[in-house]
PDB file of N, CA and C in Angstrom:
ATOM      1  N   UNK A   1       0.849  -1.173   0.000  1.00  0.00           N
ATOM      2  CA  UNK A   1       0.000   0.000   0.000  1.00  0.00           C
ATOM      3  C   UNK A   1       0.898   1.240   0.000  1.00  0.00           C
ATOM      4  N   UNK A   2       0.698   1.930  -1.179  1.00  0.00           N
ATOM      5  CA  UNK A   2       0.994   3.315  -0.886  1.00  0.00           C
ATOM      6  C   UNK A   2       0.271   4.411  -0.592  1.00  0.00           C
ATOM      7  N   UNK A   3       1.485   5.991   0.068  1.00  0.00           N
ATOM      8  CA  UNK A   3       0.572   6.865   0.633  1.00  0.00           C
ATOM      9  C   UNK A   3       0.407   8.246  -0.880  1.00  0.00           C
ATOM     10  N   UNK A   4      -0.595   8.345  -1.506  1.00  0.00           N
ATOM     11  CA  UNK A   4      -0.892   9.275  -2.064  1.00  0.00           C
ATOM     12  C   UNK A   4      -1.121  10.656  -1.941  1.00  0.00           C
ATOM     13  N   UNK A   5      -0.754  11.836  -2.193  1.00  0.00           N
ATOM     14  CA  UNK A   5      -2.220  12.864  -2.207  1.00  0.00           C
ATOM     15  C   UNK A   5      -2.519  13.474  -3.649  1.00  0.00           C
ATOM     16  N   UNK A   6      -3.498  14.166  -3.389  1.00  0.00           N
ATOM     17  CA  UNK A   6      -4.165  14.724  -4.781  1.00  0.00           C
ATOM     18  C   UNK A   6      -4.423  15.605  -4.387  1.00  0.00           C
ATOM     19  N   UNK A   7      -4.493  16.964  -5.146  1.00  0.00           N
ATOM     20  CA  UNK A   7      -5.106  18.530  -4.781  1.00  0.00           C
ATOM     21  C   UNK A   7      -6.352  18.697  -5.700  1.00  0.00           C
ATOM     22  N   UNK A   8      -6.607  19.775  -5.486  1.00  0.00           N
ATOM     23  CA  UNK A   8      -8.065  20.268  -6.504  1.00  0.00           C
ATOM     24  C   UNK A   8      -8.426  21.782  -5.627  1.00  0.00           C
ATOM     25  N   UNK A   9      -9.069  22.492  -6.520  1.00  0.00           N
ATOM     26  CA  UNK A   9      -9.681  23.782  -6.233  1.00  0.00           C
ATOM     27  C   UNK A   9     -11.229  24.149  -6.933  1.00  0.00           C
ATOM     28  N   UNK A  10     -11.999  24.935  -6.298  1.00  0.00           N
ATOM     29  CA  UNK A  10     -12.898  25.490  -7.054  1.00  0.00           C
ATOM     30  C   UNK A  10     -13.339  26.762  -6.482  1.00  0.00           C
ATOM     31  N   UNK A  11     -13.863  27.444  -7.388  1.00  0.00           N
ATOM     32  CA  UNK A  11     -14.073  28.904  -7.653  1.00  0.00           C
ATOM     33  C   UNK A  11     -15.723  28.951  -7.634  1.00  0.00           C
ATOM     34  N   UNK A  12     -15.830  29.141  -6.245  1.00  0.00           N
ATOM     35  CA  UNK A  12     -17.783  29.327  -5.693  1.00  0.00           C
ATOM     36  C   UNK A  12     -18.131  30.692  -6.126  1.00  0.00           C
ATOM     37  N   UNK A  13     -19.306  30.209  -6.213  1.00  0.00           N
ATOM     38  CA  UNK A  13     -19.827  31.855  -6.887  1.00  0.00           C
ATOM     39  C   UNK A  13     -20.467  33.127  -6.296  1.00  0.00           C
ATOM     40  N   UNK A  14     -20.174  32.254  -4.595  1.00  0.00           N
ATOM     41  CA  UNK A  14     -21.008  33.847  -3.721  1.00  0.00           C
ATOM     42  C   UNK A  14     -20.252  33.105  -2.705  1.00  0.00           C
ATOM     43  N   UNK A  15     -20.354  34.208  -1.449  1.00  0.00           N
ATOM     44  CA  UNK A  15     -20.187  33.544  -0.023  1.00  0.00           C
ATOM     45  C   UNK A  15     -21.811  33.155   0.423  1.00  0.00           C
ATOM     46  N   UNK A  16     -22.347  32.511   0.108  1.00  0.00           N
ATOM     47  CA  UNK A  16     -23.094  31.559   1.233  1.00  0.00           C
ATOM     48  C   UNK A  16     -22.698  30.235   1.540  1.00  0.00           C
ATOM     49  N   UNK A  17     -23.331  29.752   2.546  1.00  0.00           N
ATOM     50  CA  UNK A  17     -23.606  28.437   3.080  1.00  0.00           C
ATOM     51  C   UNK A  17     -23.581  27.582   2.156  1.00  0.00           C
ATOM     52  N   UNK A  18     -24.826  27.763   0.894  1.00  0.00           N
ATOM     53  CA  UNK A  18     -25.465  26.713  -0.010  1.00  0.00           C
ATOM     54  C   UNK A  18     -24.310  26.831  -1.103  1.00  0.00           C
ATOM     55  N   UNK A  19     -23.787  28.121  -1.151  1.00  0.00           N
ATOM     56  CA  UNK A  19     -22.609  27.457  -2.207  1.00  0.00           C
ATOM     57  C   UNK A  19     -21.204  27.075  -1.797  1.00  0.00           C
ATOM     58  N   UNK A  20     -20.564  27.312  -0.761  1.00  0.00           N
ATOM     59  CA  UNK A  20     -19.773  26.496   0.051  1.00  0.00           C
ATOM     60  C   UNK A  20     -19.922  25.209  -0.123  1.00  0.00           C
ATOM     61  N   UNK A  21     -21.314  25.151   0.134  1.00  0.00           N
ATOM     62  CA  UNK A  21     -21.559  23.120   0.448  1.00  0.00           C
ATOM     63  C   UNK A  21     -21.725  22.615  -0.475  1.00  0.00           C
ATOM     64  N   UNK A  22     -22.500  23.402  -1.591  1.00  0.00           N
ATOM     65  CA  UNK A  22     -22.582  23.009  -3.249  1.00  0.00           C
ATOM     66  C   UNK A  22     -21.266  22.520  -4.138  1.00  0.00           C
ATOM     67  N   UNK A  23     -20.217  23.268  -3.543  1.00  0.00           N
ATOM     68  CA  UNK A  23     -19.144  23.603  -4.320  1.00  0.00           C
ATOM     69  C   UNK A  23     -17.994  22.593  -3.708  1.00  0.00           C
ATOM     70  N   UNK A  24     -17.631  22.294  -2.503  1.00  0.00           N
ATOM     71  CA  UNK A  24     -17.355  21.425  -1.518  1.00  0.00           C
ATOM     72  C   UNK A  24     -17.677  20.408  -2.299  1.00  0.00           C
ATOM     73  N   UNK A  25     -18.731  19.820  -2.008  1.00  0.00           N
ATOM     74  CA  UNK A  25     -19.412  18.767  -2.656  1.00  0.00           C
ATOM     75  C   UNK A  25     -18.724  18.325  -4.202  1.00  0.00           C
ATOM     76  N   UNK A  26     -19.256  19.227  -4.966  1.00  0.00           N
ATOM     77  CA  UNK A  26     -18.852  18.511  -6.352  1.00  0.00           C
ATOM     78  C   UNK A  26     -17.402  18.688  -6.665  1.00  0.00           C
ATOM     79  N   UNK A  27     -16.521  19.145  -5.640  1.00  0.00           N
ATOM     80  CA  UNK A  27     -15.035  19.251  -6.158  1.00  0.00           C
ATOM     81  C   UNK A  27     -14.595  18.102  -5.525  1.00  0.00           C
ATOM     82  N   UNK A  28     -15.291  17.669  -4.086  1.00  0.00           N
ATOM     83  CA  UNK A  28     -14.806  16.017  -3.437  1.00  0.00           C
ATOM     84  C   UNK A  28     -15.351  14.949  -4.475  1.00  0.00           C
ATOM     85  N   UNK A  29     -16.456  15.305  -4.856  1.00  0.00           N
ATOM     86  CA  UNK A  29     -17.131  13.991  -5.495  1.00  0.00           C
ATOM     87  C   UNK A  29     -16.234  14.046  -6.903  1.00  0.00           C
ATOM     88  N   UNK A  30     -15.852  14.930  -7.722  1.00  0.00           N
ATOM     89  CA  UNK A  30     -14.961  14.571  -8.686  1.00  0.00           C
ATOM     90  C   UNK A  30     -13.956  14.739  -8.557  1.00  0.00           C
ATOM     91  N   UNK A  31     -12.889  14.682  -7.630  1.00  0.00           N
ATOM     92  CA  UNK A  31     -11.474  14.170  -7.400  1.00  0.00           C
ATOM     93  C   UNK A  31     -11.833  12.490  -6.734  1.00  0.00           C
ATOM     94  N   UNK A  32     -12.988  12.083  -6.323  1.00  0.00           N
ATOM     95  CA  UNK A  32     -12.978  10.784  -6.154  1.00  0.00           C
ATOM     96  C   UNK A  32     -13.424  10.279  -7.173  1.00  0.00           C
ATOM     97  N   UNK A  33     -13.956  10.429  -8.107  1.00  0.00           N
ATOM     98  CA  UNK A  33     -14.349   9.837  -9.180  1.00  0.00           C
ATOM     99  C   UNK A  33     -13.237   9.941 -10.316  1.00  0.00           C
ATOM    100  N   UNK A  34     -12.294  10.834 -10.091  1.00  0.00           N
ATOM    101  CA  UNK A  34     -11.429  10.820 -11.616  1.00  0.00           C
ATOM    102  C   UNK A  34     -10.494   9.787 -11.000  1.00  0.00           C
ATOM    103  N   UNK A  35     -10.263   9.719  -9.931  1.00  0.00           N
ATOM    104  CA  UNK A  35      -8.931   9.192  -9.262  1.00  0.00           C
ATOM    105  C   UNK A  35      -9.035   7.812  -8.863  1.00  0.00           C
ATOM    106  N   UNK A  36     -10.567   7.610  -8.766  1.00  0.00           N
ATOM    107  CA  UNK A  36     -11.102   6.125  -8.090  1.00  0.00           C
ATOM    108  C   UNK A  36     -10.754   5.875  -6.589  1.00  0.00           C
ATOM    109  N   UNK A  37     -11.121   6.678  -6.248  1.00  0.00           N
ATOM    110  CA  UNK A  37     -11.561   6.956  -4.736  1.00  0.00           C
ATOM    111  C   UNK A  37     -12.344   6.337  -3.968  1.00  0.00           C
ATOM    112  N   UNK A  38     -12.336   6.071  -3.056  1.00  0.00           N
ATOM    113  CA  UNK A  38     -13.630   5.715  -2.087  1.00  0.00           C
ATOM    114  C   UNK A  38     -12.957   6.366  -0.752  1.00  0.00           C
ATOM    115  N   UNK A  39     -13.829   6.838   0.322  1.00  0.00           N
ATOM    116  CA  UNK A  39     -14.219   7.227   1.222  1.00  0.00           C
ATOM    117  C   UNK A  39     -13.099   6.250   2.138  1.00  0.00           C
ATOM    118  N   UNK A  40     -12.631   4.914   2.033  1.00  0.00           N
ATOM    119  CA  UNK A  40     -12.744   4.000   2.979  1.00  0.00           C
ATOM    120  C   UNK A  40     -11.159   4.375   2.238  1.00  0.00           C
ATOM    121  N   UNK A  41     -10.567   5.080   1.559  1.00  0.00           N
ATOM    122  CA  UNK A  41      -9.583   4.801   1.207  1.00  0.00           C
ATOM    123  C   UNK A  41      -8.601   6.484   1.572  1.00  0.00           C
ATOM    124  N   UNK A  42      -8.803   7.214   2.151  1.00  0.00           N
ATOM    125  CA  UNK A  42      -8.648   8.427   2.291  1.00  0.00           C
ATOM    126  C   UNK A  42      -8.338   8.466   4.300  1.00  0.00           C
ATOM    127  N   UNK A  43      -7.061   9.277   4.092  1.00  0.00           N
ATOM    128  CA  UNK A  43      -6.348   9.480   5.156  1.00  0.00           C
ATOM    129  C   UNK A  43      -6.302  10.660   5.915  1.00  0.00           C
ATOM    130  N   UNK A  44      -6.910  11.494   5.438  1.00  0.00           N
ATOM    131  CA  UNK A  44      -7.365  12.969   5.740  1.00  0.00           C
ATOM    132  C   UNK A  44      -7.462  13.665   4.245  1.00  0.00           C
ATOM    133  N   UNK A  45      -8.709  15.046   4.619  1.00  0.00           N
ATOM    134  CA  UNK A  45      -8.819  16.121   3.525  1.00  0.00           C
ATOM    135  C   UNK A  45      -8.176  17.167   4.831  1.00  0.00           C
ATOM    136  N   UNK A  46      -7.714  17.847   3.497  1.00  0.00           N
ATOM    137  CA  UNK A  46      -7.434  19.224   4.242  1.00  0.00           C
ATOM    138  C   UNK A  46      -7.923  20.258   3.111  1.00  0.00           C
ATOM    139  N   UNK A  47      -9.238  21.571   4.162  1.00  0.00           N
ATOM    140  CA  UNK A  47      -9.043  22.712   2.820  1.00  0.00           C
ATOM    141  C   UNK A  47      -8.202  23.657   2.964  1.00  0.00           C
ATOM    142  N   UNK A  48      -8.382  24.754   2.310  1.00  0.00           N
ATOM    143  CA  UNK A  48      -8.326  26.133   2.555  1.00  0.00           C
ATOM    144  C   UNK A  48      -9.274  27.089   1.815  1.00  0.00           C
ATOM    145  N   UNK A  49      -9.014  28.109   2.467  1.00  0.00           N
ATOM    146  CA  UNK A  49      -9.944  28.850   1.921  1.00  0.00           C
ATOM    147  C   UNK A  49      -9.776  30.149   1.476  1.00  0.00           C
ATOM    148  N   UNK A  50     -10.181  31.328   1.030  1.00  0.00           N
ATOM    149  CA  UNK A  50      -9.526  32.533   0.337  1.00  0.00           C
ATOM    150  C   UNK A  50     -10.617  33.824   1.654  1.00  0.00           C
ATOM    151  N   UNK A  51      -9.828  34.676   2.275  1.00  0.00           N
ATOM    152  CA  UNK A  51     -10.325  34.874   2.953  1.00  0.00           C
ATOM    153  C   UNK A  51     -11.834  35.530   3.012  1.00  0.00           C
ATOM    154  N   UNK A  52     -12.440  35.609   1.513  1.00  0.00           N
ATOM    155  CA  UNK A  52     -13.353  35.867   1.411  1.00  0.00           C
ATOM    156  C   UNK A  52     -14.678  35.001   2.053  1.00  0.00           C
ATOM    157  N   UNK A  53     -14.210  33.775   1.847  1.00  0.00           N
ATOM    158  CA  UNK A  53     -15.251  32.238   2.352  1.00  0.00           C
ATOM    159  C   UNK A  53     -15.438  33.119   3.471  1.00  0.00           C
ATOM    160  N   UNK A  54     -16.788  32.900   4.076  1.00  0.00           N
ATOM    161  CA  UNK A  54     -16.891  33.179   6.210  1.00  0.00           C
ATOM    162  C   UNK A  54     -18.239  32.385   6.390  1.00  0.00           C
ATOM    163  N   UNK A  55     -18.774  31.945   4.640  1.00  0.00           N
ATOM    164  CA  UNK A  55     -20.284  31.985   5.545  1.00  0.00           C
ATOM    165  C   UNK A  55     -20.570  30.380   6.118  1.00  0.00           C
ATOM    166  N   UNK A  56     -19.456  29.511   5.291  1.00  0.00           N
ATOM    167  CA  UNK A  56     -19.653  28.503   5.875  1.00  0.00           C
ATOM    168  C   UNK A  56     -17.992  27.358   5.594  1.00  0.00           C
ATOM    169  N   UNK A  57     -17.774  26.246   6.411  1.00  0.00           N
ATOM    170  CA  UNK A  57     -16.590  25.904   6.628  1.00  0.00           C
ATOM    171  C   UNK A  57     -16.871  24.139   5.429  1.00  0.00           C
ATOM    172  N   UNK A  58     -16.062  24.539   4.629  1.00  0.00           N
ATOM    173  CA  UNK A  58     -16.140  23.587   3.693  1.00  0.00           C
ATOM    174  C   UNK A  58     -15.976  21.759   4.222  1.00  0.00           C
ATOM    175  N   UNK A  59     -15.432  22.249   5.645  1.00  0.00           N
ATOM    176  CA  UNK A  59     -15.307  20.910   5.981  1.00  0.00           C
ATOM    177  C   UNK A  59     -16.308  19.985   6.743  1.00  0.00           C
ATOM    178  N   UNK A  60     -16.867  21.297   7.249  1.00  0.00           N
ATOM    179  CA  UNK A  60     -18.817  20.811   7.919  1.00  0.00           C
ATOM    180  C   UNK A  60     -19.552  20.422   6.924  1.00  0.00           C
ATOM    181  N   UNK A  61     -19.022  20.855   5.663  1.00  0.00           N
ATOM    182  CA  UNK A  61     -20.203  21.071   4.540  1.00  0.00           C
ATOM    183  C   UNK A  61     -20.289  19.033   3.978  1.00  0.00           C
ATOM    184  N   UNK A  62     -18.872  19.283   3.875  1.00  0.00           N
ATOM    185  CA  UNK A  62     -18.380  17.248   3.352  1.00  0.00           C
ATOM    186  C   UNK A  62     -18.788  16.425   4.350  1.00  0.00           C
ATOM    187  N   UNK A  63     -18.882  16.693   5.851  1.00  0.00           N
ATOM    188  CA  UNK A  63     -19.438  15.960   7.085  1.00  0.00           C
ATOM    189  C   UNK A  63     -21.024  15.565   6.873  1.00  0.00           C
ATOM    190  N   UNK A  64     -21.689  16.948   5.805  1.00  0.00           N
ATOM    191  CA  UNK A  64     -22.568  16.034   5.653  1.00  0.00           C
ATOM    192  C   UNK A  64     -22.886  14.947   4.679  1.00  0.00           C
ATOM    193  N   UNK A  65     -22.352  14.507   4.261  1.00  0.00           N
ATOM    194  CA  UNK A  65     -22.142  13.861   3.353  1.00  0.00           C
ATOM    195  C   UNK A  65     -21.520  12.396   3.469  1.00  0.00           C
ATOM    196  N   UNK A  66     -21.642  12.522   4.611  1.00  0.00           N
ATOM    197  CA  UNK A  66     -20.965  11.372   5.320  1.00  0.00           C
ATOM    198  C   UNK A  66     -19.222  11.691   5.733  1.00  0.00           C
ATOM    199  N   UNK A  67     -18.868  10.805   5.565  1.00  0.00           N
ATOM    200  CA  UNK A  67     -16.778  11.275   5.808  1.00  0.00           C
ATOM    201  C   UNK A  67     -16.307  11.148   7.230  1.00  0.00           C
ATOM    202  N   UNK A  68     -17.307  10.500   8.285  1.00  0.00           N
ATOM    203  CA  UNK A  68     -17.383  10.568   9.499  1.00  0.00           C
ATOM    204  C   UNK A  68     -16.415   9.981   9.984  1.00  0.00           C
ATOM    205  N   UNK A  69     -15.307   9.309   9.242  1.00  0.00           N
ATOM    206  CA  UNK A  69     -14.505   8.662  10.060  1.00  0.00           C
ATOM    207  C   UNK A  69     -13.136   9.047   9.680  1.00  0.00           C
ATOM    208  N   UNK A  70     -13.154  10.191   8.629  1.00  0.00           N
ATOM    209  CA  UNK A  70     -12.041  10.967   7.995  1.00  0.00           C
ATOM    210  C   UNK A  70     -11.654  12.393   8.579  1.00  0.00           C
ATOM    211  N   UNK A  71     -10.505  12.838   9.170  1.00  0.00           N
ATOM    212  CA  UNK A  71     -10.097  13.941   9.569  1.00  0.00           C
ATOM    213  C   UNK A  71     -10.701  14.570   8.911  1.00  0.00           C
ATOM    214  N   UNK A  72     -10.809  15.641   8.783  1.00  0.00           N
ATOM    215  CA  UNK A  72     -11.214  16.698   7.919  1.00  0.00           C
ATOM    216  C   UNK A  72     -10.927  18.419   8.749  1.00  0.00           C
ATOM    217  N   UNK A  73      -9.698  19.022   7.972  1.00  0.00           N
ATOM    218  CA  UNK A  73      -9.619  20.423   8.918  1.00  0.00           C
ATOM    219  C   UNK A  73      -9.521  21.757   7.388  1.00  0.00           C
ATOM    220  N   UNK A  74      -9.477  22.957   7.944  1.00  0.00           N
ATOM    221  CA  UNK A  74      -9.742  24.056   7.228  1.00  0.00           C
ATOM    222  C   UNK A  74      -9.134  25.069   7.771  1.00  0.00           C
ATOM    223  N   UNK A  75      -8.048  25.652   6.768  1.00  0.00           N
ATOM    224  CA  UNK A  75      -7.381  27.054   7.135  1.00  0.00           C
ATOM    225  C   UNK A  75      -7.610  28.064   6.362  1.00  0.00           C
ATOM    226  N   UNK A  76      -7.652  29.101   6.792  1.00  0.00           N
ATOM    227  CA  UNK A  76      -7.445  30.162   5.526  1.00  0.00           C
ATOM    228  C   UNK A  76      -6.562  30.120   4.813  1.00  0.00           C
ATOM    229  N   UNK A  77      -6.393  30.796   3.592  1.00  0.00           N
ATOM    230  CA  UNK A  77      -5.239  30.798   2.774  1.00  0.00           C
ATOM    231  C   UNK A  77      -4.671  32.116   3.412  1.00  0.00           C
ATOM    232  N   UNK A  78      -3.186  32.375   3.004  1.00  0.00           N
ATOM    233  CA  UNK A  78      -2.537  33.344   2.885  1.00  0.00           C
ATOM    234  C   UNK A  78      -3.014  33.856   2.224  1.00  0.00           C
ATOM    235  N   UNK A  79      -2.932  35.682   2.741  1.00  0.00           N
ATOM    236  CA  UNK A  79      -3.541  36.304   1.373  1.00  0.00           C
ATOM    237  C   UNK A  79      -2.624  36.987   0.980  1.00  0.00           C
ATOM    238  N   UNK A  80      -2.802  36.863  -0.357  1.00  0.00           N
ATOM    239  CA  UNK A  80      -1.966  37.405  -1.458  1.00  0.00           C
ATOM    240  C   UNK A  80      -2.303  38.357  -2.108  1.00  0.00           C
ATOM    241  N   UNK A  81      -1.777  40.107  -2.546  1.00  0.00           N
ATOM    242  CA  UNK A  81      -2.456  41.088  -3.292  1.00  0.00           C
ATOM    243  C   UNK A  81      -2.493  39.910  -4.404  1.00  0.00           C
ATOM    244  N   UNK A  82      -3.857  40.673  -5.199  1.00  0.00           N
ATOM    245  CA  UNK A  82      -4.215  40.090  -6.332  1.00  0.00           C
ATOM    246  C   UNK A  82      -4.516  39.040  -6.459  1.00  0.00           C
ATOM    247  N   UNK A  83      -4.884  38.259  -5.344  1.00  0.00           N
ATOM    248  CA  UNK A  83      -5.827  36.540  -5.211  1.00  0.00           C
ATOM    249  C   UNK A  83      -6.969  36.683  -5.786  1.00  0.00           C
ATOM    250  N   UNK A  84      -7.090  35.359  -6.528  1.00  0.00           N
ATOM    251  CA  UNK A  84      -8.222  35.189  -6.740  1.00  0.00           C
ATOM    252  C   UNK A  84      -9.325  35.022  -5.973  1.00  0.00           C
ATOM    253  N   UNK A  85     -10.457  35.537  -6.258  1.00  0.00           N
ATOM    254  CA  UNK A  85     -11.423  35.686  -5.369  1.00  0.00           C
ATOM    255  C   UNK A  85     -12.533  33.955  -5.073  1.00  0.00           C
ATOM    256  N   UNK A  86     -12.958  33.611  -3.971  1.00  0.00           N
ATOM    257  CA  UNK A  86     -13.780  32.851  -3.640  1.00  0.00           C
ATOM    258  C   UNK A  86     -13.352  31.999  -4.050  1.00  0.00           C
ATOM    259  N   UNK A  87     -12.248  31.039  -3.657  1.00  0.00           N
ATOM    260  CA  UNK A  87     -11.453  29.914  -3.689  1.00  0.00           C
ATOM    261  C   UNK A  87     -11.491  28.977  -2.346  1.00  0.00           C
ATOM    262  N   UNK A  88     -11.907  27.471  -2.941  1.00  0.00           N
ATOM    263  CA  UNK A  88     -11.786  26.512  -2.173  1.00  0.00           C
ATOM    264  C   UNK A  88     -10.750  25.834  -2.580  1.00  0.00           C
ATOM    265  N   UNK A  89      -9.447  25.135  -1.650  1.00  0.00           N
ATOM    266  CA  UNK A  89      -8.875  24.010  -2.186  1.00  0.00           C
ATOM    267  C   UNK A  89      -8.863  23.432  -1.318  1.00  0.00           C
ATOM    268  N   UNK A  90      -8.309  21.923  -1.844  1.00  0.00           N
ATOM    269  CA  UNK A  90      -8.081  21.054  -1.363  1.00  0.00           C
ATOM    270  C   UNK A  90      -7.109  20.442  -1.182  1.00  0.00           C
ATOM    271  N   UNK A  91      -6.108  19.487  -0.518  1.00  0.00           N
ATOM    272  CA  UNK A  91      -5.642  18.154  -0.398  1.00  0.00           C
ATOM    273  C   UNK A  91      -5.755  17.152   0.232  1.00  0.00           C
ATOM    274  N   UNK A  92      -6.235  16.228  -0.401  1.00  0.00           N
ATOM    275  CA  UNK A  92      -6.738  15.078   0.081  1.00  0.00           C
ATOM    276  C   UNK A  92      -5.235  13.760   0.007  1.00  0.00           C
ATOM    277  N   UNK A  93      -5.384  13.073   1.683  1.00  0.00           N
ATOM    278  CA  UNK A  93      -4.227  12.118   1.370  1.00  0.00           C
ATOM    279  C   UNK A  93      -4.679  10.713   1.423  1.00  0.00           C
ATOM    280  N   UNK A  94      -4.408   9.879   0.369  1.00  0.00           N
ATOM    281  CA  UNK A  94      -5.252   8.676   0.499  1.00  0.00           C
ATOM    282  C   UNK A  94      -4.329   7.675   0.526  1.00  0.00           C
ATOM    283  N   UNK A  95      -4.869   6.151   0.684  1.00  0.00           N
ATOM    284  CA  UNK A  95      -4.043   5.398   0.490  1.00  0.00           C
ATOM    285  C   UNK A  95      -4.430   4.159  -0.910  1.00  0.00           C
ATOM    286  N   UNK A  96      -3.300   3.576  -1.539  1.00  0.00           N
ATOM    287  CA  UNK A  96      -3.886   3.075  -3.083  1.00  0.00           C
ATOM    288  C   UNK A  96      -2.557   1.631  -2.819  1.00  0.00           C
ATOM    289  N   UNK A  97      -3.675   0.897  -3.569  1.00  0.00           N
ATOM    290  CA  UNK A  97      -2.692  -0.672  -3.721  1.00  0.00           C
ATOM    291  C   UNK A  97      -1.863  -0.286  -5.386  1.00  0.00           C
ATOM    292  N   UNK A  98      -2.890   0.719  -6.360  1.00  0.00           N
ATOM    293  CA  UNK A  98      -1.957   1.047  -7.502  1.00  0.00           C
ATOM    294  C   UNK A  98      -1.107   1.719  -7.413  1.00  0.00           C
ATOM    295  N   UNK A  99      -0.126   1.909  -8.594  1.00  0.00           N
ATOM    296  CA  UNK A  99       1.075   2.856  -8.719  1.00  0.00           C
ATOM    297  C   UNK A  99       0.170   4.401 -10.001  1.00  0.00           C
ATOM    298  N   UNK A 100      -0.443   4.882  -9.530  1.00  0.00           N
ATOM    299  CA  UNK A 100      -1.275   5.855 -10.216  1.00  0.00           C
ATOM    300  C   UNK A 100      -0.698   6.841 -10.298  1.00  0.00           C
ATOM    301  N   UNK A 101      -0.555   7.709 -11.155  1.00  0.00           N
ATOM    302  CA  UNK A 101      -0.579   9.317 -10.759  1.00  0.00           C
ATOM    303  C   UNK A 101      -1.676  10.168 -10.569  1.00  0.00           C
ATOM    304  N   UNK A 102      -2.031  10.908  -9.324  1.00  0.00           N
ATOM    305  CA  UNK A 102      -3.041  10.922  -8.763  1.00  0.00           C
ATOM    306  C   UNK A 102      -3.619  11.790  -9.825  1.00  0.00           C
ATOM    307  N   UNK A 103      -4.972  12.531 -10.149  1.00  0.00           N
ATOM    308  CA  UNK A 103      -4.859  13.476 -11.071  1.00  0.00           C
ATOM    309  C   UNK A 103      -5.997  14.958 -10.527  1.00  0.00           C
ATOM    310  N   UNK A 104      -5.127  15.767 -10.347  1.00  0.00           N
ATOM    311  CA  UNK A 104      -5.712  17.561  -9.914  1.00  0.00           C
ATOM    312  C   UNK A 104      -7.104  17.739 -10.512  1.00  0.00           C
ATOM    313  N   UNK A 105      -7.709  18.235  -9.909  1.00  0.00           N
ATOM    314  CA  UNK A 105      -8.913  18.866 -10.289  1.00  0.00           C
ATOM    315  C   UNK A 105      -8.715  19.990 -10.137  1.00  0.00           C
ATOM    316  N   UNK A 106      -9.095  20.999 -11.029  1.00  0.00           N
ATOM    317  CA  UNK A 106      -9.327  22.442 -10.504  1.00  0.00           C
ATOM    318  C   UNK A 106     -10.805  22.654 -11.764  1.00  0.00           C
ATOM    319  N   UNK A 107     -11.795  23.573 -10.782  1.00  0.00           N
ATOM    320  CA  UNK A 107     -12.858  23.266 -11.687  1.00  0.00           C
ATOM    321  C   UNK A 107     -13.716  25.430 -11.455  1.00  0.00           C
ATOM    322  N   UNK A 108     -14.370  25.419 -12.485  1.00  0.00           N
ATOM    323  CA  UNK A 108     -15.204  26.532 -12.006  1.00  0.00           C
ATOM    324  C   UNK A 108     -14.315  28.042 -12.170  1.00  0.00           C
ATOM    325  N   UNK A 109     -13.422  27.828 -13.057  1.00  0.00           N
ATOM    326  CA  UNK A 109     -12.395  29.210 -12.852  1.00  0.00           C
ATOM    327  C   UNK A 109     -10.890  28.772 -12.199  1.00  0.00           C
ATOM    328  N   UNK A 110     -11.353  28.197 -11.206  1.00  0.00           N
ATOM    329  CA  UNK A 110      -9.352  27.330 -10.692  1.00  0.00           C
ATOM    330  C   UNK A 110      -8.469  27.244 -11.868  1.00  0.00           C
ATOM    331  N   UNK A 111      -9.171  26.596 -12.704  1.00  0.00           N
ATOM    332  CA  UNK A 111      -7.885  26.517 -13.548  1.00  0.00           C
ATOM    333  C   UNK A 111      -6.857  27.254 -13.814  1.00  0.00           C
ATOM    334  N   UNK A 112      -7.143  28.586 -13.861  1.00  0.00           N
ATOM    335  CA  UNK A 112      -6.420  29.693 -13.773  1.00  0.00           C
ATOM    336  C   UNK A 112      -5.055  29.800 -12.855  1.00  0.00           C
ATOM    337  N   UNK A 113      -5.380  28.881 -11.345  1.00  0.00           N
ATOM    338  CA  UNK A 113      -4.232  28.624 -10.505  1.00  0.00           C
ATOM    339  C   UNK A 113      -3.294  28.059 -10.876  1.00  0.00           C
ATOM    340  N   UNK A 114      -3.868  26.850 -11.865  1.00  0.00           N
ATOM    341  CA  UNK A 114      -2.485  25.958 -12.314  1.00  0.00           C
ATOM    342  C   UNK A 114      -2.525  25.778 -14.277  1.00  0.00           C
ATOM    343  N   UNK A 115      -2.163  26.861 -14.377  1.00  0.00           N
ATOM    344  CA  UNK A 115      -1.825  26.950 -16.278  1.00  0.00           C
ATOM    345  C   UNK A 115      -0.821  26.143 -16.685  1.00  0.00           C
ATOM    346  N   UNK A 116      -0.265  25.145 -15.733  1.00  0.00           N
ATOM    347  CA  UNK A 116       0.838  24.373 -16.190  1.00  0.00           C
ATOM    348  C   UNK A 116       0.197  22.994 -16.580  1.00  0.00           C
ATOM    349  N   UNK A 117      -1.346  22.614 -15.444  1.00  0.00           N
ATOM    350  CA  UNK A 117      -1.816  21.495 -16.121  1.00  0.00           C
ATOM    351  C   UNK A 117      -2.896  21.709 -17.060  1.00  0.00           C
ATOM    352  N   UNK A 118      -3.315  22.731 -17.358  1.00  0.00           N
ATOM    353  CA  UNK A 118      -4.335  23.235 -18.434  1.00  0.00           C
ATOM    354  C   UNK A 118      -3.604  23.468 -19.619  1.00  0.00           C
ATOM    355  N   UNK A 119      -3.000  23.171 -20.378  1.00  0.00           N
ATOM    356  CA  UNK A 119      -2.015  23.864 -21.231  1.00  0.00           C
ATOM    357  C   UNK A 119      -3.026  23.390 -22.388  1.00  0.00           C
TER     358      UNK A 119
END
């Protein structure tokens, strides 16, 4: 067994609650689905957040969703003049019997963070 991680980001479209958890949601559910993930296979998520996020904590948001037996913590990001605005990321550390290369998500505008895998 090896120890993996994978990153991913997404770019929510307001500060509320419902899009925190909206956005949360479909950036976990497709880094487990591109990567072949399961829940039972994951060693902690960690987010961050852009200090704009306040209205809700991306990591309560995945709790509901089950994940109950997975760490799960949340920092702000550093802020940087000229950050992009309303940014979630992620890294998730899992564990895999394959030799994979894990593969990034950035979805919703992220892409913009990493122009090296969008090319």
């Amino acid at each position: 067994m090896m120890v993996y991680a994978v990153r991913g980001a997404i770019q929510i479209g307001s500060n509320t609650r419902e899009a925190v958890t909206d956005s949360a949601t479909e950036l976990i559910k497709r880094i487990l689905k591109i990567n072949h993930l399961t829940e039972n296979s994951i060693i902690s998520i960690v987010f961050s957040v852009t200090k704009d996020i306040t209205a809700y904590n991306p990591a309560a948001a995945i709790r509901l969703n089950g994940f109950d037996k997975v760490p799960l913590f949340c920092v702000q990001e550093a802020y940087m003049e000229a950050q992009m605005p309303l940014i979630i990321r992620v890294l998730i550390t899992y564990n895999s019997k394959e030799n994979i290369n894990p593969v990034p998500v950035y979805l919703n505008g992220a892409e913009k963070l990493r122009p090296d895998l969008f090319r």
